[in-house]
C-alpha atoms as a PDB file:
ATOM      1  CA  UNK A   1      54.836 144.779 -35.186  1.00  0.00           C
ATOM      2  CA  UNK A   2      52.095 146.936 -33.324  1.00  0.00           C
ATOM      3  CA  UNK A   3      51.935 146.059 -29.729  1.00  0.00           C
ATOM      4  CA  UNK A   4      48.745 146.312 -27.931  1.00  0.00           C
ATOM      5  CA  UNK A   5      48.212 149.133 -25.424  1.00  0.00           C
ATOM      6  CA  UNK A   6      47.993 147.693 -21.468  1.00  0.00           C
ATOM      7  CA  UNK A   7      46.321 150.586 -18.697  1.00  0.00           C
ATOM      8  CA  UNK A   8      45.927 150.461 -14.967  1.00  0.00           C
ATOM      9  CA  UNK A   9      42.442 152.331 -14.071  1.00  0.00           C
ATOM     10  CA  UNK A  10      43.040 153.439 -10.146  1.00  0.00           C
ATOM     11  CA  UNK A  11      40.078 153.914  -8.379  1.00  0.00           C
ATOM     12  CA  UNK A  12      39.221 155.951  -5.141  1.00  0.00           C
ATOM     13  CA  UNK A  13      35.962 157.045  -3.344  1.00  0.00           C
ATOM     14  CA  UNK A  14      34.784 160.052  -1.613  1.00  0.00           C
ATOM     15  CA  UNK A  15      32.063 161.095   0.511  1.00  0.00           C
ATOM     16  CA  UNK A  16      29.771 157.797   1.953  1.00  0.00           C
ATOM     17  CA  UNK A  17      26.824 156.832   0.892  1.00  0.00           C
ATOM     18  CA  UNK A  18      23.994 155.015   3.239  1.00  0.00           C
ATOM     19  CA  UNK A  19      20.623 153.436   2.693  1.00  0.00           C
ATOM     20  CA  UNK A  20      17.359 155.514   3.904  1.00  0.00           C
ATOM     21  CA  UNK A  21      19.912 158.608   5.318  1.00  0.00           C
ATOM     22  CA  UNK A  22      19.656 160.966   7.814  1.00  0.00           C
ATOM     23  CA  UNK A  23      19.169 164.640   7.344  1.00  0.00           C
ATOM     24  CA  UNK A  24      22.326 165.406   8.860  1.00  0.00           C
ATOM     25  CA  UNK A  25      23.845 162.819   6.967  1.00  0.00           C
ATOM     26  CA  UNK A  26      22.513 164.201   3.572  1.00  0.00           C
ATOM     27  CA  UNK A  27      24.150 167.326   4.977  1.00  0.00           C
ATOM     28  CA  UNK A  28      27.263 165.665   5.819  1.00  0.00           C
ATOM     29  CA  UNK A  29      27.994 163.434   3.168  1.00  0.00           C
ATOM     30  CA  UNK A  30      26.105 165.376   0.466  1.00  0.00           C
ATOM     31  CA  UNK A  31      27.761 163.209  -1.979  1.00  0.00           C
ATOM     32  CA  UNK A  32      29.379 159.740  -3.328  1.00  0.00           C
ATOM     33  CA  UNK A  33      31.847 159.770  -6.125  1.00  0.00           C
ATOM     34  CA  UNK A  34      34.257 157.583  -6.789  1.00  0.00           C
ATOM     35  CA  UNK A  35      36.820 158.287  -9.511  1.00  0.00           C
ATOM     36  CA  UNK A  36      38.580 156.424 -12.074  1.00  0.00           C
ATOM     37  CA  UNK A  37      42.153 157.347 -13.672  1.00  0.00           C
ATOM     38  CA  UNK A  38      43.863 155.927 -16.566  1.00  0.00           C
ATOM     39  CA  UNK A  39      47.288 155.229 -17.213  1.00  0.00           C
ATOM     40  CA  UNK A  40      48.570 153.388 -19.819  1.00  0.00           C
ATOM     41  CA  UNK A  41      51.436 151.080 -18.692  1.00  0.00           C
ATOM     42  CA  UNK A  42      54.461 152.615 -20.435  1.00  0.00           C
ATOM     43  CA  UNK A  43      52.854 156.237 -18.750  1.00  0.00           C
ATOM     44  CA  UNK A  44      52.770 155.025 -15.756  1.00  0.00           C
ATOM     45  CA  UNK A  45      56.116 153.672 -15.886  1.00  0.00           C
ATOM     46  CA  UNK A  46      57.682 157.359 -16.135  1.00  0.00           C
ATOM     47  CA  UNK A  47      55.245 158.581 -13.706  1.00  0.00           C
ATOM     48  CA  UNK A  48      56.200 156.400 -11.195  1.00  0.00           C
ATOM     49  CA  UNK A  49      59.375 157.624 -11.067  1.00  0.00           C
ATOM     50  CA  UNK A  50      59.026 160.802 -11.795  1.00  0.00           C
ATOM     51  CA  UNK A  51      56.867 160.923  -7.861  1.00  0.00           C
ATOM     52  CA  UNK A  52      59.376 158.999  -6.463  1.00  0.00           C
ATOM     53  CA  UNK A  53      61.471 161.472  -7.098  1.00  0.00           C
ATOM     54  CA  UNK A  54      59.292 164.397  -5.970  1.00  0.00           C
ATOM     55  CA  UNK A  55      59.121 162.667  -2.284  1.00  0.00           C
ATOM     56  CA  UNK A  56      62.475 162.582  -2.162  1.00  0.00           C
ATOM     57  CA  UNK A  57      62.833 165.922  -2.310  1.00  0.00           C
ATOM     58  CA  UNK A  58      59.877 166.828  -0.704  1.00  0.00           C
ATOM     59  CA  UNK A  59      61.016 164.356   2.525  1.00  0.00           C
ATOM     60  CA  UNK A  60      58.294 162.154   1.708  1.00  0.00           C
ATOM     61  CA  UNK A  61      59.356 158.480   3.928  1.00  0.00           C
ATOM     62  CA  UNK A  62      59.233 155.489   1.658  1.00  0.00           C
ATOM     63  CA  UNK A  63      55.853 153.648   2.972  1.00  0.00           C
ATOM     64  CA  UNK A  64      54.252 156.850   3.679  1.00  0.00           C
ATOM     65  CA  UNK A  65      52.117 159.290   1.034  1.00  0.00           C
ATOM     66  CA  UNK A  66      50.349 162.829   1.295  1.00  0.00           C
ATOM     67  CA  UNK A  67      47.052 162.302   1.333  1.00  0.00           C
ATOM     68  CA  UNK A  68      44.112 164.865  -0.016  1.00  0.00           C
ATOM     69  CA  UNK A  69      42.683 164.881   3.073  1.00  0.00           C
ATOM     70  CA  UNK A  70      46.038 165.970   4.900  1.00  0.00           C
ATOM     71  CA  UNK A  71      45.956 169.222   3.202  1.00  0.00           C
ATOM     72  CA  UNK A  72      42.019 170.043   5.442  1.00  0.00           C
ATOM     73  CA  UNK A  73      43.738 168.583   8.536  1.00  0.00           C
ATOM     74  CA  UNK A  74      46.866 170.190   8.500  1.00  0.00           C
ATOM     75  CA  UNK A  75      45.348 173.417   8.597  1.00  0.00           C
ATOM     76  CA  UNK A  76      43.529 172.488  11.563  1.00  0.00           C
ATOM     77  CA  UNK A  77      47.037 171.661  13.431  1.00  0.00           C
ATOM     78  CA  UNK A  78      46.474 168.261  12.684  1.00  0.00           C
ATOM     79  CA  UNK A  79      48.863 165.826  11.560  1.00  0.00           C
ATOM     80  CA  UNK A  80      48.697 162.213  10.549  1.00  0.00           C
ATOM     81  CA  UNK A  81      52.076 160.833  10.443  1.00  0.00           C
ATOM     82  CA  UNK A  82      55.181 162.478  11.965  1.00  0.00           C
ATOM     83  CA  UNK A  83      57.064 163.813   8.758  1.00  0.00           C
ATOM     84  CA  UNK A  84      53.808 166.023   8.131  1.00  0.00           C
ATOM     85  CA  UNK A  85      54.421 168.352  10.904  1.00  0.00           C
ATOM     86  CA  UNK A  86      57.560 169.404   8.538  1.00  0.00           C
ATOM     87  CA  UNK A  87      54.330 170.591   6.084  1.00  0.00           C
ATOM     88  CA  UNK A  88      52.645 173.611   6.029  1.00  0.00           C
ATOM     89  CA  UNK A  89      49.294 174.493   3.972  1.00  0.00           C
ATOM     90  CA  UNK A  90      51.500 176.377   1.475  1.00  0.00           C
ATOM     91  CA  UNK A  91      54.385 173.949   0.914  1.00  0.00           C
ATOM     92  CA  UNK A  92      51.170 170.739   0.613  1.00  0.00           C
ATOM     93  CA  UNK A  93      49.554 172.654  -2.147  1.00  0.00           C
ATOM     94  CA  UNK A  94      52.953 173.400  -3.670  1.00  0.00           C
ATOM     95  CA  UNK A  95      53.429 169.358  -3.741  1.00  0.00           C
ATOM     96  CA  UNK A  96      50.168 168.588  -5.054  1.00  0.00           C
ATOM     97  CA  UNK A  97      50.534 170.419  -8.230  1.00  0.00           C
ATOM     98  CA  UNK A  98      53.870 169.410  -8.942  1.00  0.00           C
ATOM     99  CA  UNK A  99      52.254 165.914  -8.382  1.00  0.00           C
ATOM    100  CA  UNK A 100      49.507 166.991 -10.905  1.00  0.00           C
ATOM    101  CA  UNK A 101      51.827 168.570 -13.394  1.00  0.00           C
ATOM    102  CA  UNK A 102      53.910 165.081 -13.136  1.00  0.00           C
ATOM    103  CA  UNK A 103      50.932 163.408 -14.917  1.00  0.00           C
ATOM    104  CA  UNK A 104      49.043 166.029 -17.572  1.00  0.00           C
ATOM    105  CA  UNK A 105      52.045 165.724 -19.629  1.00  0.00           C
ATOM    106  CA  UNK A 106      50.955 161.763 -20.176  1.00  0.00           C
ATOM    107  CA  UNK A 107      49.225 161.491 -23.325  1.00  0.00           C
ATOM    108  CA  UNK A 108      47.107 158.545 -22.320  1.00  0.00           C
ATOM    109  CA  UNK A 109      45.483 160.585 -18.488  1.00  0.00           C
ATOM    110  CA  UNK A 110      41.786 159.779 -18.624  1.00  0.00           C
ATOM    111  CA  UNK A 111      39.254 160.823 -16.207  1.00  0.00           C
ATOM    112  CA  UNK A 112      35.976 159.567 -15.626  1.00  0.00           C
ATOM    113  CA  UNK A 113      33.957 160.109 -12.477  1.00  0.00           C
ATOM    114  CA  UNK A 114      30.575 158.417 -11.339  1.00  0.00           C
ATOM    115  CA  UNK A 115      28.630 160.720  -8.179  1.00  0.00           C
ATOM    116  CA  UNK A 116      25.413 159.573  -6.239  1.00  0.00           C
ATOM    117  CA  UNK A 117      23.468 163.316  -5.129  1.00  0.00           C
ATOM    118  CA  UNK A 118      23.067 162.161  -1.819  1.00  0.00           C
ATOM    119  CA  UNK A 119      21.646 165.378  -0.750  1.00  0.00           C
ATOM    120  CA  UNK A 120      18.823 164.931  -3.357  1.00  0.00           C
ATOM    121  CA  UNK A 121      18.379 161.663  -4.834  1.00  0.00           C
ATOM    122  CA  UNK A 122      16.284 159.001  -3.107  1.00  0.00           C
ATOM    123  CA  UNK A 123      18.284 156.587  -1.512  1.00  0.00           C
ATOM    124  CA  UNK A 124      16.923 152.885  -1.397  1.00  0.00           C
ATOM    125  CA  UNK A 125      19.327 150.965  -2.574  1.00  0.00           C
ATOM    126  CA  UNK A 126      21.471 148.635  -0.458  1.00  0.00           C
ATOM    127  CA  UNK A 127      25.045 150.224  -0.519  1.00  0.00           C
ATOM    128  CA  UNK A 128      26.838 147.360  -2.296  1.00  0.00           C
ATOM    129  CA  UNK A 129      24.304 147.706  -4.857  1.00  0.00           C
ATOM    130  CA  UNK A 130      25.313 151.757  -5.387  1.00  0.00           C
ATOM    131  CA  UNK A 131      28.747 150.542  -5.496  1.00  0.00           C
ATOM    132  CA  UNK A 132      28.326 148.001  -7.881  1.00  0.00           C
ATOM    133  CA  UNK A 133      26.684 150.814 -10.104  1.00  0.00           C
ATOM    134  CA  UNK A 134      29.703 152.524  -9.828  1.00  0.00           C
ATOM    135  CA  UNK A 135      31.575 150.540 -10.896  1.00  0.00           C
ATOM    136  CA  UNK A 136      30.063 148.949 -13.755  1.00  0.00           C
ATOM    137  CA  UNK A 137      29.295 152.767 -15.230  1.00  0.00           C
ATOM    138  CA  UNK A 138      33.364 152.937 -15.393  1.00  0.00           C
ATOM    139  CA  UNK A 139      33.842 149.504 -16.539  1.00  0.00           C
ATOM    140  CA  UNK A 140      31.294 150.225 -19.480  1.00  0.00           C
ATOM    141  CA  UNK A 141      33.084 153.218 -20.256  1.00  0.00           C
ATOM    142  CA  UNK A 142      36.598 151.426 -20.048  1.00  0.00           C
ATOM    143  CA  UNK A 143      35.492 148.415 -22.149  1.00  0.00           C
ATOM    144  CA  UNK A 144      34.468 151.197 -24.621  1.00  0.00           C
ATOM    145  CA  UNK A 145      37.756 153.099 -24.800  1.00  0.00           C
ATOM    146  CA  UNK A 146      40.199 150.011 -24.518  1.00  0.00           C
ATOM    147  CA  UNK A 147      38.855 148.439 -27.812  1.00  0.00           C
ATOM    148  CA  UNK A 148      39.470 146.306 -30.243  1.00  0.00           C
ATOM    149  CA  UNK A 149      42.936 145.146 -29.216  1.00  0.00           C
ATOM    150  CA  UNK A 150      43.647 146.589 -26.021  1.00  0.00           C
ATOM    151  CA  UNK A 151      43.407 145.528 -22.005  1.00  0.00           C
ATOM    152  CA  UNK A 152      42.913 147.387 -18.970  1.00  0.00           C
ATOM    153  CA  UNK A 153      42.885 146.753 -15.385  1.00  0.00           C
ATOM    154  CA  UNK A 154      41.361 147.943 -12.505  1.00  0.00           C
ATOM    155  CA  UNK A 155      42.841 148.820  -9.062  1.00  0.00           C
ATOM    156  CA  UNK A 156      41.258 149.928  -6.156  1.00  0.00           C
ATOM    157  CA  UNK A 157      42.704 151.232  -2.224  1.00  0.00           C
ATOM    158  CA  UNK A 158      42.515 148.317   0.236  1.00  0.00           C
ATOM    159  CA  UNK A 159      38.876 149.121   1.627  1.00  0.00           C
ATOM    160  CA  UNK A 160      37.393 147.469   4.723  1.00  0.00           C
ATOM    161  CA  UNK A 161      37.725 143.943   4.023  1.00  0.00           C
ATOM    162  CA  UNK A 162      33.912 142.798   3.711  1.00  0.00           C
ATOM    163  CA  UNK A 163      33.599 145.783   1.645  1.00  0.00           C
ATOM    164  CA  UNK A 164      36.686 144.877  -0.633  1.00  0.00           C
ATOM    165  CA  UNK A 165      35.346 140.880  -0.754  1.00  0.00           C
ATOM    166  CA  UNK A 166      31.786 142.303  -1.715  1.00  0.00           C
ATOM    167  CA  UNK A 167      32.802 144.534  -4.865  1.00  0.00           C
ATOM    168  CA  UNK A 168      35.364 141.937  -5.972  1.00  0.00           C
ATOM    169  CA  UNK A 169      32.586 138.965  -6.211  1.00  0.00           C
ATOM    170  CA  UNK A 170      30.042 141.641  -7.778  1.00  0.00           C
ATOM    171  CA  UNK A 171      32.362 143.014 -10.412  1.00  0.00           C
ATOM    172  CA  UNK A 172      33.706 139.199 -11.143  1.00  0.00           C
ATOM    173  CA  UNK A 173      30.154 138.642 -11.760  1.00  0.00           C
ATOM    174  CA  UNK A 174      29.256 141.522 -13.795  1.00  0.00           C
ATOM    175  CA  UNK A 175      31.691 141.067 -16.403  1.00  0.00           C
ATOM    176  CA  UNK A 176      31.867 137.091 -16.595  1.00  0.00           C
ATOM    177  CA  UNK A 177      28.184 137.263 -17.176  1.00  0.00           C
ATOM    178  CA  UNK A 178      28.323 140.262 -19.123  1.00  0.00           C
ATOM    179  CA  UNK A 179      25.349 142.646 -19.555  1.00  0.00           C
ATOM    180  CA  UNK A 180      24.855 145.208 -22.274  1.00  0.00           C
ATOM    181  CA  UNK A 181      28.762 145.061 -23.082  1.00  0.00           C
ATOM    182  CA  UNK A 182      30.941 142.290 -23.373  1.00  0.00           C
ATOM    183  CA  UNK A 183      33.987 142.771 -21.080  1.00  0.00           C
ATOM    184  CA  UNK A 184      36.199 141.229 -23.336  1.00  0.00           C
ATOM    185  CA  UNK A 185      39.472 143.990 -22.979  1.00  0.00           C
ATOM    186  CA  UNK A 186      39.316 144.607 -19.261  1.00  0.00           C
ATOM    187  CA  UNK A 187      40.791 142.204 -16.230  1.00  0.00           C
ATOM    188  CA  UNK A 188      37.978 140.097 -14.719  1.00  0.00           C
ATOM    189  CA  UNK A 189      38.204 141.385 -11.188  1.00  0.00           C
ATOM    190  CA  UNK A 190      39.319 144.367  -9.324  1.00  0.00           C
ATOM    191  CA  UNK A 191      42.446 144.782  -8.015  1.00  0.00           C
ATOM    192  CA  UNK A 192      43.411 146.535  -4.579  1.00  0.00           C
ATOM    193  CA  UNK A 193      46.877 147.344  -3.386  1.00  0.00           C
ATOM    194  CA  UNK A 194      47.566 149.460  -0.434  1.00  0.00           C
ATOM    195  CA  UNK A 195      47.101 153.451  -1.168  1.00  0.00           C
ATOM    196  CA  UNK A 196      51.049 154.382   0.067  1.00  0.00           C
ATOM    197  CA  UNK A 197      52.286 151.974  -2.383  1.00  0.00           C
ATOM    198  CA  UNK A 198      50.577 152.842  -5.440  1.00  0.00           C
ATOM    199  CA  UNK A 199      51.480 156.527  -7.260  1.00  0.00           C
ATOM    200  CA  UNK A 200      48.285 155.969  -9.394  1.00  0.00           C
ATOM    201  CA  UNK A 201      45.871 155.414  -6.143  1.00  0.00           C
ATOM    202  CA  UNK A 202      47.176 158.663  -4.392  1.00  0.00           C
ATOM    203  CA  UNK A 203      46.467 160.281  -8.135  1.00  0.00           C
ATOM    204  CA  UNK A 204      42.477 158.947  -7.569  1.00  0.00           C
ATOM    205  CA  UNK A 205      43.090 160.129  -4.402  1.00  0.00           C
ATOM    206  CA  UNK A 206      43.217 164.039  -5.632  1.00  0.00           C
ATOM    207  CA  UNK A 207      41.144 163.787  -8.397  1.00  0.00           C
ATOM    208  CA  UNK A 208      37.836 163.144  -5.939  1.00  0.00           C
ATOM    209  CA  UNK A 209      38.867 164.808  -3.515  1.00  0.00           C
ATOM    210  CA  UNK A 210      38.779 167.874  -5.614  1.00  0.00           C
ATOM    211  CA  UNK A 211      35.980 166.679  -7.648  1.00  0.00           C
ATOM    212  CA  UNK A 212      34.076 166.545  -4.146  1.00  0.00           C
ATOM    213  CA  UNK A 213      35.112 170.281  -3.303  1.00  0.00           C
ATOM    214  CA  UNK A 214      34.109 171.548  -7.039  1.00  0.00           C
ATOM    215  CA  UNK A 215      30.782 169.666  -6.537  1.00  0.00           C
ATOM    216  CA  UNK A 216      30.405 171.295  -2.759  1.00  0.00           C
ATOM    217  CA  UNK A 217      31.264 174.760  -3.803  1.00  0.00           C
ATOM    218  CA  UNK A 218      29.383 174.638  -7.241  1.00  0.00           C
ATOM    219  CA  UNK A 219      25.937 172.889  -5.651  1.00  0.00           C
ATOM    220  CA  UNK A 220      26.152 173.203  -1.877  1.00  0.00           C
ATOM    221  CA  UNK A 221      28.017 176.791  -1.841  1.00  0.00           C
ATOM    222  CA  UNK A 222      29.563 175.868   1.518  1.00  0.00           C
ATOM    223  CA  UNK A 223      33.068 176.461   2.492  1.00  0.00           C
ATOM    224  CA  UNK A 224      35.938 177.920   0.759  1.00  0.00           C
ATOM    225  CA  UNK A 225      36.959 175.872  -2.187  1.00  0.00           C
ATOM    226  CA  UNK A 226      39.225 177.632  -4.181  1.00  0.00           C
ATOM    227  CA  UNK A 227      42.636 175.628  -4.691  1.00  0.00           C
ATOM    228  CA  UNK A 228      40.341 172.462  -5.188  1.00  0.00           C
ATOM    229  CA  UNK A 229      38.473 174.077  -7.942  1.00  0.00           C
ATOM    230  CA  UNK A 230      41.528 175.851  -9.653  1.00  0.00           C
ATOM    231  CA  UNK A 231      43.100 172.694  -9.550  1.00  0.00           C
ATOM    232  CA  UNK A 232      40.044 171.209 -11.093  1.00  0.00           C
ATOM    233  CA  UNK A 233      39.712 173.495 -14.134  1.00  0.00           C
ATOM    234  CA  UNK A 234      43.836 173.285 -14.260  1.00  0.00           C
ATOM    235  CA  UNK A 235      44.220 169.454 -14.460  1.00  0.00           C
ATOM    236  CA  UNK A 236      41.367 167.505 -14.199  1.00  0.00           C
ATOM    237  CA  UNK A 237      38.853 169.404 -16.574  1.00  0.00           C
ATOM    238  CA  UNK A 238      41.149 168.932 -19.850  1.00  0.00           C
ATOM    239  CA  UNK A 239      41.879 165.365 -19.316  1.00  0.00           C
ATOM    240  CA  UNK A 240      38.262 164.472 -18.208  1.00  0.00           C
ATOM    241  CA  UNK A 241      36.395 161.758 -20.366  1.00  0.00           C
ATOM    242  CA  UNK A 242      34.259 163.815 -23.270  1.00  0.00           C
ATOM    243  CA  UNK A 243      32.077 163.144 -26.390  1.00  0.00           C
ATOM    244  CA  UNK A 244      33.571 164.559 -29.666  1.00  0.00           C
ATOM    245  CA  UNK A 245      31.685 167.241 -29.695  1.00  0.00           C
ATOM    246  CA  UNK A 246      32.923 168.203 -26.290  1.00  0.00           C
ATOM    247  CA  UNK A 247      30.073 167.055 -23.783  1.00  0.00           C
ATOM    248  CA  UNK A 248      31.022 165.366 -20.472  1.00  0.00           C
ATOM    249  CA  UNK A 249      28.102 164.266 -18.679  1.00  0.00           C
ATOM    250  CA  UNK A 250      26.617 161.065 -19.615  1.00  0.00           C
ATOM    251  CA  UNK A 251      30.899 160.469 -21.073  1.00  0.00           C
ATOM    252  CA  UNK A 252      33.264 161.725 -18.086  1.00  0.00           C
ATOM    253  CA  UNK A 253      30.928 162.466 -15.503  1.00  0.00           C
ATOM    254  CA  UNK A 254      27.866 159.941 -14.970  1.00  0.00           C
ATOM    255  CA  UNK A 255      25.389 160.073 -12.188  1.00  0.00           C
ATOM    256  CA  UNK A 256      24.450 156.869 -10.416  1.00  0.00           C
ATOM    257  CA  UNK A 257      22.024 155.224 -10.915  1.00  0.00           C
ATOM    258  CA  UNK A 258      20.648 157.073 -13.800  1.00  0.00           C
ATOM    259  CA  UNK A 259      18.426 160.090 -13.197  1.00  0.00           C
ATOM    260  CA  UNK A 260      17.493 162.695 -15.846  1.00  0.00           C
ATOM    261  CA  UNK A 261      16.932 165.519 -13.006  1.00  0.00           C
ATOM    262  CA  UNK A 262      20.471 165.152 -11.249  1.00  0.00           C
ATOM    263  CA  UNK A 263      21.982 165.046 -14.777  1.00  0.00           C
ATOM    264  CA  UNK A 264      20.030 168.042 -15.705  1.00  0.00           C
ATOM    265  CA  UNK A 265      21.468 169.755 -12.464  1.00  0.00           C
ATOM    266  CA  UNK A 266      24.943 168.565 -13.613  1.00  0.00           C
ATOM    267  CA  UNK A 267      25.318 169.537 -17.020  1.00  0.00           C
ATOM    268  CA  UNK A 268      25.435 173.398 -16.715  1.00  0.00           C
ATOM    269  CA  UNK A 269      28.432 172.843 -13.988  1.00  0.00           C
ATOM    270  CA  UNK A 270      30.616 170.377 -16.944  1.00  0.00           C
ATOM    271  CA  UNK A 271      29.452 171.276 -20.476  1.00  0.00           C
END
């Protein structure tokens, strides 16, 4: 008897996004991209574990995580939480690809990323509305990929509460109503759990962080981005979302809301 496939899609943000912004916020926050990672259940099982087991031996506290942004602060003699001070730049990147190489081995990793060009798109709309686009672009995608039989789930890092309440009610909406897809394999709702308890949110956590530096270096050209990128073209870049003939954006990478000149900026940089 063939048992339908269940997947957890953790989802994380980067950058901000704001309504009618600033030039130094364009500057900034040159970018908003969330990410979305899939897992399928059984994966995520053995994945779980298998990070458990790399805090332990990496003195990780249960209740605490390493966090992308740790890695930036760190090297400015900066330190969150207590048991980073034991961390140094080297032995943080030496943790994040064991982390990474944890999960490439996982036949069902899928990632799809949506990014608002802050720096160059018109801004007008309301920021719940951009984050509703987000999101539906990755639900579409996910209803797509989860069909006929199977059922995914979406979980997202507890957010500022208004925020959280906002994006719930909108994506309830979305698929109950429906619009060009039926959501008929995915959970009607979002999700959120608190980032230090969830292996798969820390995972979202990475992947746009480092999407964020490969889009920095790649269209901004500021800053040294090197272990972001190499972990990009290491990790992410095989397992991103594609077309069967290979292409990305418009499949993996989608810009939001729709504009033919951003995408035309971000094909050379994925396909």
């Amino acid at each position: 008897m063939l048992v339908a496939e269940a997947y957890y899609i953790f989802t994380d943000e980067a950058g901000a996004y704001n309504k009618r912004p600033s030039e130094s916020f364009r500057r900034s926050h040159p970018f908003y991209i969330r990410a979305n990672v899939r897992l399928s259940a059984s994966d995520y099982r053995v994945f779980q574990r298998e990070i458990q087991e790399l805090n332990t031996k990496y003195g990780v506290p249960v209740g605490e995580e390493i966090k992308w942004s740790d890695l930036w602060e760190i090297s400015k003699g900066k330190y969150r939480a207590d048991f980073l001070k034991s961390f140094t730049p080297d032995k943080l990147k030496g943790y994040y690809r064991r982390f990474f190489n944890r999960v490439v081995d996982k036949p069902s990793l899928l990632f799809i990323f949506t990014v608002t060009c802050v720096y160059t798109q018109p801004c007008y709309q309301a920021e719940n509305e951009v984050l509703k686009f987000h999101m539906q672009e990755a639900f579409q995608r996910i209803q797509m990929d989860t069909r006929p039989d199977g059922f995914a789930t979406m979980i997202m890092d507890e957010l500022n509460q208004d925020k959280v309440k906002q994006l719930k009610d909108a994506c309830h909406r979305m698929m109950v109503e429906g619009d060009f897809v039926k959501y008929e394999n995915v959970y009607h709702g979002v999700l959120t759990e608190c980032s230090s308890q969830s292996t798969g949110i820390q995972l979202a956590d990475y992947a746009v962080g480092i999407m964020n530096c490969y889009l920095r270096k790649h269209l901004m050209s500021r800053g040294d981005y090197t272990f972001a990128t190499d972990l990009y073209t290491e990790f992410v870049l095989p397992h991103l979302r594609k077309h069967a003939n290979g292409t990305i954006v418009g499949y993996g990478v989608r810009e939001v809301p729709s504009d033919s000149s951003i995408r035309q900026v971000l094909i050379p940089l994925f396909n």
